[in-house]
Protein backbone atom coordinates (compact mmCIF):
# COMPACT_ATOMS: atom_id res chain seq x y z
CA UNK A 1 0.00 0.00 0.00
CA UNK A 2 1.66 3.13 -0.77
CA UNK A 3 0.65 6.27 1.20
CA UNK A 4 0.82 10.08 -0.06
CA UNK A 5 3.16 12.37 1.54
CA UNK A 6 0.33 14.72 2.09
CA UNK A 7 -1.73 12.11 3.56
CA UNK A 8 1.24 11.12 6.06
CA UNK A 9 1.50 14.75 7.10
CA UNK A 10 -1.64 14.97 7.27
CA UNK A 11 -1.76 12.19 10.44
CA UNK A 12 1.02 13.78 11.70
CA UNK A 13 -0.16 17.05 12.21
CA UNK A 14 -3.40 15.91 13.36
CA UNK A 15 -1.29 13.84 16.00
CA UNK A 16 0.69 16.64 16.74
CA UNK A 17 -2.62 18.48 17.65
CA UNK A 18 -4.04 15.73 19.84
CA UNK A 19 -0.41 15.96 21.62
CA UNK A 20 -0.39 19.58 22.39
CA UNK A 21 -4.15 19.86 23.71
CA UNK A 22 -3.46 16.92 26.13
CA UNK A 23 0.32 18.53 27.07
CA UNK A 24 -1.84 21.86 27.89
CA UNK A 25 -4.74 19.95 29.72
CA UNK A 26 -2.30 19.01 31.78
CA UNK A 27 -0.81 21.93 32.55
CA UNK A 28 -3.57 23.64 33.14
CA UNK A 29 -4.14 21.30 36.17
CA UNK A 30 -1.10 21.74 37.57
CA UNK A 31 -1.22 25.43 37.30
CA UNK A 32 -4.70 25.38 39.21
CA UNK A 33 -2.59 23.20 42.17
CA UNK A 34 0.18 25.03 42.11
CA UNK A 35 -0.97 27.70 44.77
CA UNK A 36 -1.35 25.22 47.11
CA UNK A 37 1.88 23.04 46.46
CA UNK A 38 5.28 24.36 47.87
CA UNK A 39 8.46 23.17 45.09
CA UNK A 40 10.50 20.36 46.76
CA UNK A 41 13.70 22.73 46.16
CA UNK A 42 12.09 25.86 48.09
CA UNK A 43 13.34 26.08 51.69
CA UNK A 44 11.80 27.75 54.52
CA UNK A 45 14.55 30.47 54.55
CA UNK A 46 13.75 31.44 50.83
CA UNK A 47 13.24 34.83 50.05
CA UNK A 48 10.93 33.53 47.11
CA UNK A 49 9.05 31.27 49.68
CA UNK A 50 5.55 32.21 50.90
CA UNK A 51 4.25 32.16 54.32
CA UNK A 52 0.77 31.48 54.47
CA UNK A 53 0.50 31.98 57.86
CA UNK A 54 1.58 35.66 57.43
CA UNK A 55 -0.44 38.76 57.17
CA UNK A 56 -1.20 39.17 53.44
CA UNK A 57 -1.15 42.64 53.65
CA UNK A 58 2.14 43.77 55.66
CA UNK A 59 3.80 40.24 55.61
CA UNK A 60 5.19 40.90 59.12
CA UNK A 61 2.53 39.78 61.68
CA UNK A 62 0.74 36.47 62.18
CA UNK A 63 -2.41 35.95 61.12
CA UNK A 64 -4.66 36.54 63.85
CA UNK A 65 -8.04 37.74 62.66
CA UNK A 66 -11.16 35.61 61.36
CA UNK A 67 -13.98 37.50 59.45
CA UNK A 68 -17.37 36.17 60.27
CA UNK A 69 -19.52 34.64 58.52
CA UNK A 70 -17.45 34.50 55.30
CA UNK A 71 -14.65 32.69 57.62
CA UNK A 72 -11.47 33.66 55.80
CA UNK A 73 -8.40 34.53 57.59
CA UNK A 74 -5.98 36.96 56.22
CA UNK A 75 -4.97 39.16 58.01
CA UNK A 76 -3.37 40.30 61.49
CA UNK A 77 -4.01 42.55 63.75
CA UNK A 78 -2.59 45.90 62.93
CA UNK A 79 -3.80 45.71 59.35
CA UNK A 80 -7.44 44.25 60.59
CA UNK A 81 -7.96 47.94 61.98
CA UNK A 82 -6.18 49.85 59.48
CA UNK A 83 -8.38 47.89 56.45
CA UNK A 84 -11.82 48.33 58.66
CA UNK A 85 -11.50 52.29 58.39
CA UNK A 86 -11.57 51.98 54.76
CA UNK A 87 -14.28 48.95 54.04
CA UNK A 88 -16.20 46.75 56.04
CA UNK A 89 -15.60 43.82 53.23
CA UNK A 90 -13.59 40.56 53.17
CA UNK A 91 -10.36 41.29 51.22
CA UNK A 92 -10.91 37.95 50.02
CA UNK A 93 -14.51 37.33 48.73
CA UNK A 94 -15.64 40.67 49.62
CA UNK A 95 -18.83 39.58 51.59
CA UNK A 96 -19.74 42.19 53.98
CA UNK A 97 -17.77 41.34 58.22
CA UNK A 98 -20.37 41.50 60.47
CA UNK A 99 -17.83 40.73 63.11
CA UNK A 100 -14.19 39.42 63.36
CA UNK A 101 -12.55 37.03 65.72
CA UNK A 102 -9.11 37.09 67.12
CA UNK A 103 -7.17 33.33 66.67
């Protein structure tokens, strides 16, 4: 059986296409875990590493606040009080505090 050259590319790119979409599937997956995963080569001691136990705003403090009823925790102190005078919203899903709680 003899094939045309066309016909042979033809496969291939179609292959080729099949290939990519699952190669970018994937990735895609990975990029939605990736927040939550920590690279086996980042130390604690990294200046590229991140704390999620830190303030999100100043990066210095614990967390120690809880907004209620949306839950989220963010924030510490300091920055709690300094981000209340401005909005009385989550920083995170922006659901209005009714109250906070100190953790």
């Amino acid at each position: 059986m003899v094939y045309s050259p066309y016909a042979l590319l033809g496969a291939g790119i179609i292959g080729l296409a099949i290939a990519l979409i699952a190669y970018f599937a994937n990735e895609h997956e990975k990029q939605k875990e990736a927040p939550y995963r920590r690279r086996p080569s980042e130390k604690k001691d990294s200046p590229n590493c991140t704390d999620y136990s830190m303030c999100i705003v100043c990066n210095e403090n614990q967390i120690s606040i809880k907004y209620m009823p949306c839950g989220h925790s963010y924030v510490c102190d300091e920055c709690n009080i300094r981000l209340r005078r401005h909005s009385n919203q989550c920083i995170h899903c922006h659901k209005r505090i009714d109250r906070y709680v100190r953790i």
